[in-house]
PDB file of N, CA and C in Angstrom:
ATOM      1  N   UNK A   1      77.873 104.762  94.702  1.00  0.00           N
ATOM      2  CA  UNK A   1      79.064 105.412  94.184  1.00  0.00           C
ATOM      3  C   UNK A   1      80.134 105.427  95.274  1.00  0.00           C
ATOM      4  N   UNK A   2      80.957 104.876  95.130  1.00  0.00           N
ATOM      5  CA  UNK A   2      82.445 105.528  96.272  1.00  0.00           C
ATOM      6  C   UNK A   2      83.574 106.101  96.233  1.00  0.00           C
ATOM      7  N   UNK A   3      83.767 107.119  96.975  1.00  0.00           N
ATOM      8  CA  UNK A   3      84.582 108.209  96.814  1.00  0.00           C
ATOM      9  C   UNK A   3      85.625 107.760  97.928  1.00  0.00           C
ATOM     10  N   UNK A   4      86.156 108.374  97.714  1.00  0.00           N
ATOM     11  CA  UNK A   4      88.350 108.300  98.688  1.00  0.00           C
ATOM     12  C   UNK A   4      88.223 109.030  98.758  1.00  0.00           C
ATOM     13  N   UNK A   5      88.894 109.210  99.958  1.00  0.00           N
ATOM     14  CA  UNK A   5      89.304 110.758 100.291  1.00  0.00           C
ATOM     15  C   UNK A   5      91.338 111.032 100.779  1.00  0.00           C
ATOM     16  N   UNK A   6      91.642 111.567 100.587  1.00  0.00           N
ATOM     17  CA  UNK A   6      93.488 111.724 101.582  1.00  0.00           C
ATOM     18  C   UNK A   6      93.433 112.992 101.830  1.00  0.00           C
ATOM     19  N   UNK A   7      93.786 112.661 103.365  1.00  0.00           N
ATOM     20  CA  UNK A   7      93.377 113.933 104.424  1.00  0.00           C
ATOM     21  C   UNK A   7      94.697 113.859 105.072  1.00  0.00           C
ATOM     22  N   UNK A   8      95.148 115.208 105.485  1.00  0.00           N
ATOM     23  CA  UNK A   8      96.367 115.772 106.282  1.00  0.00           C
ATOM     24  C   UNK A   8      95.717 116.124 107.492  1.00  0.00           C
ATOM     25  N   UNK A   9      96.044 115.909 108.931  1.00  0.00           N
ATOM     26  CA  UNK A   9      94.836 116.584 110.210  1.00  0.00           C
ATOM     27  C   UNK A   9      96.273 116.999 111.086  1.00  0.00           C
ATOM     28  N   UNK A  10      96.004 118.301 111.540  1.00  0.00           N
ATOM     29  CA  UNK A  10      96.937 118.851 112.568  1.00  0.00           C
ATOM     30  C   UNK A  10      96.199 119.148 113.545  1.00  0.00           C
ATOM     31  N   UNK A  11      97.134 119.588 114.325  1.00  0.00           N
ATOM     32  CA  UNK A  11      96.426 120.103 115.761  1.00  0.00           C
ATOM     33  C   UNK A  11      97.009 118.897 117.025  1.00  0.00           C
ATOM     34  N   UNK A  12      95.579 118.703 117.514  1.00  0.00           N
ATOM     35  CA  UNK A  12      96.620 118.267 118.646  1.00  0.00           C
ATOM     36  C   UNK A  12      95.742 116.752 118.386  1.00  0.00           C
ATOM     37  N   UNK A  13      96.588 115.835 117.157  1.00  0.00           N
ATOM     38  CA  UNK A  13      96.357 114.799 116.923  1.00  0.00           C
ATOM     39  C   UNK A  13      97.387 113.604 117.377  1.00  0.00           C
ATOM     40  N   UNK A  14      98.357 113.978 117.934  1.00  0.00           N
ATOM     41  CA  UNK A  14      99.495 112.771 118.221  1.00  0.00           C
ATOM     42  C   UNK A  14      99.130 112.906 119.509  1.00  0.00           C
ATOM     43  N   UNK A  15      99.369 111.593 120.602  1.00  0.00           N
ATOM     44  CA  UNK A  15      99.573 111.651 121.946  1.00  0.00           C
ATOM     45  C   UNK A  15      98.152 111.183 122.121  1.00  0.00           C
ATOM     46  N   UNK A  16      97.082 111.084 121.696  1.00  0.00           N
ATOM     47  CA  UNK A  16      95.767 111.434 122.222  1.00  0.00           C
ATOM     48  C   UNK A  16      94.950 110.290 121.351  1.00  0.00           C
ATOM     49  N   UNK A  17      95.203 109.368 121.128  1.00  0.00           N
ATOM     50  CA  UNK A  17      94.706 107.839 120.581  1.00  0.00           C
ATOM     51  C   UNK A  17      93.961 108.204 118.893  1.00  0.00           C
ATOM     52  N   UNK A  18      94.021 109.405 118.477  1.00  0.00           N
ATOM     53  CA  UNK A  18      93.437 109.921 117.197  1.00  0.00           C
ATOM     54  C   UNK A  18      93.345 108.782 116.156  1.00  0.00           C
ATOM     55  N   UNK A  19      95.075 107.900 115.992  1.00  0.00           N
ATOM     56  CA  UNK A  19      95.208 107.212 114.815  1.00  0.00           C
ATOM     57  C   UNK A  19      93.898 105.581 115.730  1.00  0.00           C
ATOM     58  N   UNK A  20      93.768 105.247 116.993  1.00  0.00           N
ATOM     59  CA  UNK A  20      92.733 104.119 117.388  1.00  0.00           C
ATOM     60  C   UNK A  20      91.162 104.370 116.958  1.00  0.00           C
ATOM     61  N   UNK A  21      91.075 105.901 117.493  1.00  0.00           N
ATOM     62  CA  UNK A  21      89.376 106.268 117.544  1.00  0.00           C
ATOM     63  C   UNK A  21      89.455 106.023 115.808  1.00  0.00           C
ATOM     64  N   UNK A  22      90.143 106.657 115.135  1.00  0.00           N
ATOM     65  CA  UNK A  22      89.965 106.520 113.123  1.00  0.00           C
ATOM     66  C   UNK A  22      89.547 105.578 112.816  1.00  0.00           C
ATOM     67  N   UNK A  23      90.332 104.328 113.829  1.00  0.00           N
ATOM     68  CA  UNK A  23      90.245 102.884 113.221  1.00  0.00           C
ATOM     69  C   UNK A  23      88.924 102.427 113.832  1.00  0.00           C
ATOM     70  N   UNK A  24      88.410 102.820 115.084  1.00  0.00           N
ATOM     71  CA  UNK A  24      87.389 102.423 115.414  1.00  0.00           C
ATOM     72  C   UNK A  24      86.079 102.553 114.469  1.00  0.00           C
ATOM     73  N   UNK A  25      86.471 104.457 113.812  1.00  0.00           N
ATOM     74  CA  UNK A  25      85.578 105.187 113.359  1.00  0.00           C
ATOM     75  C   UNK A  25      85.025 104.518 112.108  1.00  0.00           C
ATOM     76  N   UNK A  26      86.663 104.216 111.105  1.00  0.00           N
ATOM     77  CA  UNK A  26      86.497 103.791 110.108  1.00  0.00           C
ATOM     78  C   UNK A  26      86.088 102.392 109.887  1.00  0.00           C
ATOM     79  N   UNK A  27      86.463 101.374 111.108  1.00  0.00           N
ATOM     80  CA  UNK A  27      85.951  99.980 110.942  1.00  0.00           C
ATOM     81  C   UNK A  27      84.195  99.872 111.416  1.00  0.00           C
ATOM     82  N   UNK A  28      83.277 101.061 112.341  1.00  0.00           N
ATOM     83  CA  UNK A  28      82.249 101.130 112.260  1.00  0.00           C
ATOM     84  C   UNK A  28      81.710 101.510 111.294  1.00  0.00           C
ATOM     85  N   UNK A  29      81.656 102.046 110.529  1.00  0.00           N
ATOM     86  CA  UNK A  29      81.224 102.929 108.920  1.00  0.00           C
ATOM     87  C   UNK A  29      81.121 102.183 107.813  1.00  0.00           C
ATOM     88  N   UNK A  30      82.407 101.288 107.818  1.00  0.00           N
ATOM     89  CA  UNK A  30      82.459 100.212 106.414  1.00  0.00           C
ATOM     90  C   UNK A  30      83.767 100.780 105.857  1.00  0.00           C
ATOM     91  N   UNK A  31      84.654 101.377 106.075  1.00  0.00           N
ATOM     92  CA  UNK A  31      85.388 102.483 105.175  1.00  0.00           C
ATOM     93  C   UNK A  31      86.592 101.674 105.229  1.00  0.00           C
ATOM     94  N   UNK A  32      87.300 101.686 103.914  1.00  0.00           N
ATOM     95  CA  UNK A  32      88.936 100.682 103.927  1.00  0.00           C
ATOM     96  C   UNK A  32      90.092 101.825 103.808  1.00  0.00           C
ATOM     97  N   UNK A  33      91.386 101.706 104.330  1.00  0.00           N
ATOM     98  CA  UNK A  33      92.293 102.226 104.029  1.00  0.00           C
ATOM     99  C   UNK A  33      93.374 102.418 104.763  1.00  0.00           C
ATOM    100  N   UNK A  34      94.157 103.361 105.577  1.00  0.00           N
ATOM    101  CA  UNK A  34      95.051 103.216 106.864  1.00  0.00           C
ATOM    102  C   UNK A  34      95.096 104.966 107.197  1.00  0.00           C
ATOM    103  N   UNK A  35      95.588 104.645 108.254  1.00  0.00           N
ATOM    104  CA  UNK A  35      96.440 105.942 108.858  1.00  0.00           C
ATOM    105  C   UNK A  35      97.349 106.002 109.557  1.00  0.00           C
ATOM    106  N   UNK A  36      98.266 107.181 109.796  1.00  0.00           N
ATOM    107  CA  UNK A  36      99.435 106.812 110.329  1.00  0.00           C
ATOM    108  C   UNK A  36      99.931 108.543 110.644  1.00  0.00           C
ATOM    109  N   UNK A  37     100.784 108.164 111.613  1.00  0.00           N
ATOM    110  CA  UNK A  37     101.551 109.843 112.033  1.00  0.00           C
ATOM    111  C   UNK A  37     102.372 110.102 111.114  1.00  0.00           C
ATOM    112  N   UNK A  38     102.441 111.406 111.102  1.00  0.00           N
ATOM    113  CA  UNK A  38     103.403 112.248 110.582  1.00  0.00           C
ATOM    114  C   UNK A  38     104.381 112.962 111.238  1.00  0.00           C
ATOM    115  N   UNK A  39     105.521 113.080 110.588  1.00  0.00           N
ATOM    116  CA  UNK A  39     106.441 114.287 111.803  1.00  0.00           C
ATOM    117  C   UNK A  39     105.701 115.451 111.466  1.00  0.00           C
ATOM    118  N   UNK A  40     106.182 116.463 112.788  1.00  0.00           N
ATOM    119  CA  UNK A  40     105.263 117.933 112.774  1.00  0.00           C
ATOM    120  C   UNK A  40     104.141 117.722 113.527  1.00  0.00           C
ATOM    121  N   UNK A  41     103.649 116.439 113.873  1.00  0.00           N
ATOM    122  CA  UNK A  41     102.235 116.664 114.837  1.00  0.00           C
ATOM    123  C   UNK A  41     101.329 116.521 113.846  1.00  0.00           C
ATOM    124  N   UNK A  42     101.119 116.180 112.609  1.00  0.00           N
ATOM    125  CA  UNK A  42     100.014 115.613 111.734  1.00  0.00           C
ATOM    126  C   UNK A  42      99.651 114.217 111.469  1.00  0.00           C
ATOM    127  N   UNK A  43      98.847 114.008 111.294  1.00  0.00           N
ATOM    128  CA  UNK A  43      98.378 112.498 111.250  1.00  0.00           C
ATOM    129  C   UNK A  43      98.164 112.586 109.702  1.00  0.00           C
ATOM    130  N   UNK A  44      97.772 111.588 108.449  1.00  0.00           N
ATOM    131  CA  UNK A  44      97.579 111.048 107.597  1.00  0.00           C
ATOM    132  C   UNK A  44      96.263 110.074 107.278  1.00  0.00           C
ATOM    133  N   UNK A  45      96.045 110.163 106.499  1.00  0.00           N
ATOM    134  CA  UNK A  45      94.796 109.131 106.093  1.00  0.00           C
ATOM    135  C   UNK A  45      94.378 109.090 104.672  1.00  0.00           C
ATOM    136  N   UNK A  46      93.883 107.834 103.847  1.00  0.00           N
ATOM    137  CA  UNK A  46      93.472 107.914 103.083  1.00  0.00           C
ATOM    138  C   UNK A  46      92.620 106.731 103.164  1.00  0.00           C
ATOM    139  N   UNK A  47      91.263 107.013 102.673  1.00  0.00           N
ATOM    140  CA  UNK A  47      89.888 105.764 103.034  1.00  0.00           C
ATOM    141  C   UNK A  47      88.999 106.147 101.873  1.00  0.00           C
ATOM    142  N   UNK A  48      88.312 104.919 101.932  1.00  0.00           N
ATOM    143  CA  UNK A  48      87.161 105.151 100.727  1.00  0.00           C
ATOM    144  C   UNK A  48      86.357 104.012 101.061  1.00  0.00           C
ATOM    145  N   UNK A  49      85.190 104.511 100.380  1.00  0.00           N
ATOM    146  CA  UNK A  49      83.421 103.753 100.501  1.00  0.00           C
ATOM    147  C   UNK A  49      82.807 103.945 100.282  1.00  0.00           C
ATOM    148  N   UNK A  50      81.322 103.411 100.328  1.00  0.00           N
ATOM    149  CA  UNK A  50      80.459 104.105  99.447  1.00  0.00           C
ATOM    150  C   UNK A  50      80.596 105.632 100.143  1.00  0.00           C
ATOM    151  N   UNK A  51      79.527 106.641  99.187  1.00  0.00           N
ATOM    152  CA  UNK A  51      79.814 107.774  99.696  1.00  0.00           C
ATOM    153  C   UNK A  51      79.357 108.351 100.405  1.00  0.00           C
ATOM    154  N   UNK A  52      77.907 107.593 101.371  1.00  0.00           N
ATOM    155  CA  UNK A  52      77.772 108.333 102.603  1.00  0.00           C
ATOM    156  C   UNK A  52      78.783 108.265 103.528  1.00  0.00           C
ATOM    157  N   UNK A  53      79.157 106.939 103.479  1.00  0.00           N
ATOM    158  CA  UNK A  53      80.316 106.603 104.469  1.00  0.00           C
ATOM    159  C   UNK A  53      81.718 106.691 104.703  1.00  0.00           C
ATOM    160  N   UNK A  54      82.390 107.338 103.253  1.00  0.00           N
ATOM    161  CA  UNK A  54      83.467 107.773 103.196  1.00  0.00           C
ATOM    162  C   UNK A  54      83.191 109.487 103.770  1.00  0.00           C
ATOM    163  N   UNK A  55      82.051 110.024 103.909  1.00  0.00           N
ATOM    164  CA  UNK A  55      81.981 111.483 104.041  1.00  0.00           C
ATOM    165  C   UNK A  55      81.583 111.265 105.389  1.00  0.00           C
ATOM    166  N   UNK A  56      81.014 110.282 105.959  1.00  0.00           N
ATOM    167  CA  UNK A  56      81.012 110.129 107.255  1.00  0.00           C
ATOM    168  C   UNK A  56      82.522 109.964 108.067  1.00  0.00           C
ATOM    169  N   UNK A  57      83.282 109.318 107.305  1.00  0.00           N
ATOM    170  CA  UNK A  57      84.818 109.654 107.618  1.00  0.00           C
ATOM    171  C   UNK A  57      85.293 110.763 107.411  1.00  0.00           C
ATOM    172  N   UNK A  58      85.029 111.453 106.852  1.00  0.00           N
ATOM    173  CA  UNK A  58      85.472 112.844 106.654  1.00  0.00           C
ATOM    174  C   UNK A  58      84.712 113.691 107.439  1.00  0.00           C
ATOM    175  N   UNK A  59      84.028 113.507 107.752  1.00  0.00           N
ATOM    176  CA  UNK A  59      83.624 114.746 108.575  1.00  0.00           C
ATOM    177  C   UNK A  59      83.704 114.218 110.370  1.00  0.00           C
ATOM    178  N   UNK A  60      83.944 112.901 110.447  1.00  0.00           N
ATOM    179  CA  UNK A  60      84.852 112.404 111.724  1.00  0.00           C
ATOM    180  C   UNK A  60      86.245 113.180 111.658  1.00  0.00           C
ATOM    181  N   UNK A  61      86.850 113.197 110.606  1.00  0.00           N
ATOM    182  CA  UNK A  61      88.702 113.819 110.556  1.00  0.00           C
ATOM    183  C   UNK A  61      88.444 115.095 111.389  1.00  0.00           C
ATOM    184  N   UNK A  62      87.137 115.861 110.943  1.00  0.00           N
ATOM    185  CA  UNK A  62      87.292 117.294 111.042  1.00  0.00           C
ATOM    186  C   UNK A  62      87.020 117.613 112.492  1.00  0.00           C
ATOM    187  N   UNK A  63      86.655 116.637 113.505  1.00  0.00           N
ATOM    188  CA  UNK A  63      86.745 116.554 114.928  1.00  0.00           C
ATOM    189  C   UNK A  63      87.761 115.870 115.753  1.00  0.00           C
ATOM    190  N   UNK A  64      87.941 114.637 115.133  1.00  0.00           N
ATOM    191  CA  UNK A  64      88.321 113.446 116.061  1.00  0.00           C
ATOM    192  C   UNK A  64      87.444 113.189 117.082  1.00  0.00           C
ATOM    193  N   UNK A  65      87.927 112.600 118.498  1.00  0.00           N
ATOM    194  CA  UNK A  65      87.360 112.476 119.644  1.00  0.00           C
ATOM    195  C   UNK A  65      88.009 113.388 120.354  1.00  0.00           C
ATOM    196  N   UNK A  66      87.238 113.582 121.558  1.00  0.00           N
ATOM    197  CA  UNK A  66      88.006 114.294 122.670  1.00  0.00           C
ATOM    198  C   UNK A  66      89.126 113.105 123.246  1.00  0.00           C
ATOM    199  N   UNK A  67      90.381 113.670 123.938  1.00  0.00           N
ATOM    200  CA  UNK A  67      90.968 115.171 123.290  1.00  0.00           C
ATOM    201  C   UNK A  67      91.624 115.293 122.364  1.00  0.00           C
ATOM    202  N   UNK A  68      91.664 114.778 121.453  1.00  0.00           N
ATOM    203  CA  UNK A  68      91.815 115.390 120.628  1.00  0.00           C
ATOM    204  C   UNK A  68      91.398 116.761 119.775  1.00  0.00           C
ATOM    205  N   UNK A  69      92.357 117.887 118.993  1.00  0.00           N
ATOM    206  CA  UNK A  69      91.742 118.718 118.740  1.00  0.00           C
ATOM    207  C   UNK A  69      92.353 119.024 117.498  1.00  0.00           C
ATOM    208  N   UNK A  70      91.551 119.504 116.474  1.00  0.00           N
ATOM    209  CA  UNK A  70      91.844 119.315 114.778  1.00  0.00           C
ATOM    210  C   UNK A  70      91.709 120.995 114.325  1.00  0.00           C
ATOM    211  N   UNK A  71      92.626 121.223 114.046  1.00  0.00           N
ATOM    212  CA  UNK A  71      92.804 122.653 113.780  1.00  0.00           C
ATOM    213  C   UNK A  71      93.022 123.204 112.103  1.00  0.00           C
ATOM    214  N   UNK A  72      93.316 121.875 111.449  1.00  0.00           N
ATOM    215  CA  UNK A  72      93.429 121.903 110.361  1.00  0.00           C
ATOM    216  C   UNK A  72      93.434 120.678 109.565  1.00  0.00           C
ATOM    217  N   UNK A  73      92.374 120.858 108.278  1.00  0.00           N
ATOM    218  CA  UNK A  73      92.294 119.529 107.725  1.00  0.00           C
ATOM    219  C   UNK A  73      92.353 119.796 106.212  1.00  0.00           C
ATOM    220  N   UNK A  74      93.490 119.186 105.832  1.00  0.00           N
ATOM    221  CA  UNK A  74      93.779 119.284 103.927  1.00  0.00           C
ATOM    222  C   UNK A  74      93.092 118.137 103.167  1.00  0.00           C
ATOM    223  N   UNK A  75      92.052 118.702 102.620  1.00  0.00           N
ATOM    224  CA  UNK A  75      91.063 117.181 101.801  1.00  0.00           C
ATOM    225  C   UNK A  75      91.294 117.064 100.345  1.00  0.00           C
ATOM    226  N   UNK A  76      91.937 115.779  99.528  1.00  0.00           N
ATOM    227  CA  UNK A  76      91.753 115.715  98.751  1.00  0.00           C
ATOM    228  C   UNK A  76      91.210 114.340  98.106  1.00  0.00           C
ATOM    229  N   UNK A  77      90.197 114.857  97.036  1.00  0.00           N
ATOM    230  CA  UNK A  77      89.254 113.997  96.748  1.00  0.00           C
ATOM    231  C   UNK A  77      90.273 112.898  95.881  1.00  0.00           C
ATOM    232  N   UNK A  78      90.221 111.689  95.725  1.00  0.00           N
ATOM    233  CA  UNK A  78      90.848 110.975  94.258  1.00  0.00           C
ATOM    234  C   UNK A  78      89.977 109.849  94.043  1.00  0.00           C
ATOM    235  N   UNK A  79      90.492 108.950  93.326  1.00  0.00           N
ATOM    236  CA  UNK A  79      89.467 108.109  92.297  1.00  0.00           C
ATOM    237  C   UNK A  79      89.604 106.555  93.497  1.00  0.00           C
ATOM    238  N   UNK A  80      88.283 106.157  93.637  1.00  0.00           N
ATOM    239  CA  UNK A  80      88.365 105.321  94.206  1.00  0.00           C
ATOM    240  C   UNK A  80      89.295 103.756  93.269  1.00  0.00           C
ATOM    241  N   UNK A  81      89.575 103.082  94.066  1.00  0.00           N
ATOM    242  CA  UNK A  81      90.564 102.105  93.886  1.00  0.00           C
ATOM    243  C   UNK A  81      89.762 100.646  94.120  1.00  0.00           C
ATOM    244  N   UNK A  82      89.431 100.460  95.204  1.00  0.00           N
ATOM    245  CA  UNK A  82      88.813  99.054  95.544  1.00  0.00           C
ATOM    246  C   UNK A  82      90.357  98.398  95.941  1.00  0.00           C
ATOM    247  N   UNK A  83      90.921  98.848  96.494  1.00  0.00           N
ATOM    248  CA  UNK A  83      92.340  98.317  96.285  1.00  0.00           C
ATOM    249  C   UNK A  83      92.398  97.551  98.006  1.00  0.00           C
ATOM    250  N   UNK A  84      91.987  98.441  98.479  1.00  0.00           N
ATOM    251  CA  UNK A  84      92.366  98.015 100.454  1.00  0.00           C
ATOM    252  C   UNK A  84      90.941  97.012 100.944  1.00  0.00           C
ATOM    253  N   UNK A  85      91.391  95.987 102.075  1.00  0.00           N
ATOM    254  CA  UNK A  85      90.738  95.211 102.163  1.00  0.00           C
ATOM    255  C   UNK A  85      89.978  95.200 103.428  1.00  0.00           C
ATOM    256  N   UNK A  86      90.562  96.139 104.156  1.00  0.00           N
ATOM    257  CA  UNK A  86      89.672  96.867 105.922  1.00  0.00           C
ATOM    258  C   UNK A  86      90.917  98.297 105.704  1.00  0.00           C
ATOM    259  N   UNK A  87      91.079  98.595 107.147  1.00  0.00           N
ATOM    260  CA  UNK A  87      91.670  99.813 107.973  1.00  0.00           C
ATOM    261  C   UNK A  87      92.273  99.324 108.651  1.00  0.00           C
ATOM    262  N   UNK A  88      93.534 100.085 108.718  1.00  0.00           N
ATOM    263  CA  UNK A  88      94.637  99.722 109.676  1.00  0.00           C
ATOM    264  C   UNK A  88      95.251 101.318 110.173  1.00  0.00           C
ATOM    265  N   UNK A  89      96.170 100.830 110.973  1.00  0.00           N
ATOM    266  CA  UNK A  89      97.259 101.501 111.217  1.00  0.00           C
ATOM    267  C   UNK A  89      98.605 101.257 110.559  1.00  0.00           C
ATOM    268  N   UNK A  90      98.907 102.035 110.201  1.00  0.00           N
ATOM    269  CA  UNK A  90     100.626 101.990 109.032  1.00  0.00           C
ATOM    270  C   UNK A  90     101.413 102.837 109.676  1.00  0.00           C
ATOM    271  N   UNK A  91     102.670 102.222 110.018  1.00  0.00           N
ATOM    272  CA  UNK A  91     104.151 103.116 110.389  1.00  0.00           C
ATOM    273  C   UNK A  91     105.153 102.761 109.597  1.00  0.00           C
TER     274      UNK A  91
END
């Protein structure tokens, strides 16, 4: 079964390689989709895969790497797509 997820992450996610480690995170896992900064100091994401591995991305958001530090994470579930073809970075 695969689930998507689009996640909002604050805290202290800009400056600190957050949107590289994702891509690392998400291209080890299997997971397709992008991420990208936000103004305000939030980062963005939306990924999907099967569903151990999309929740294995999700529960990566809710840490990051050091230093990074995630103080807040807005999850919403939606309908998977099959639409994206790996993970990137988007500006």
């Amino acid at each position: 079964m695969k689930k998507r997820y689009h996640v909002h992450i604050s805290g202290r996610v800009q400056g600190v390689c957050f949107r590289a480690n994702a891509l690392r995170a998400a291209r080890s896992l299997g997971v397709t989709g992008w991420v990208r900064n936000l103004p305000g100091d939030r980062v963005e994401a939306v990924f999907e895969g099967e569903q151990k591995d999309a929740e294995a991305m999700l529960a990566w958001c809710r840490t990051g790497t050091p230093p990074a530090r995630v103080d807040h994470l807005e999850v919403a579930e939606e309908n998977a797509t099959g639409r994206f073809t790996g993970f990137d970075i988007v500006y």
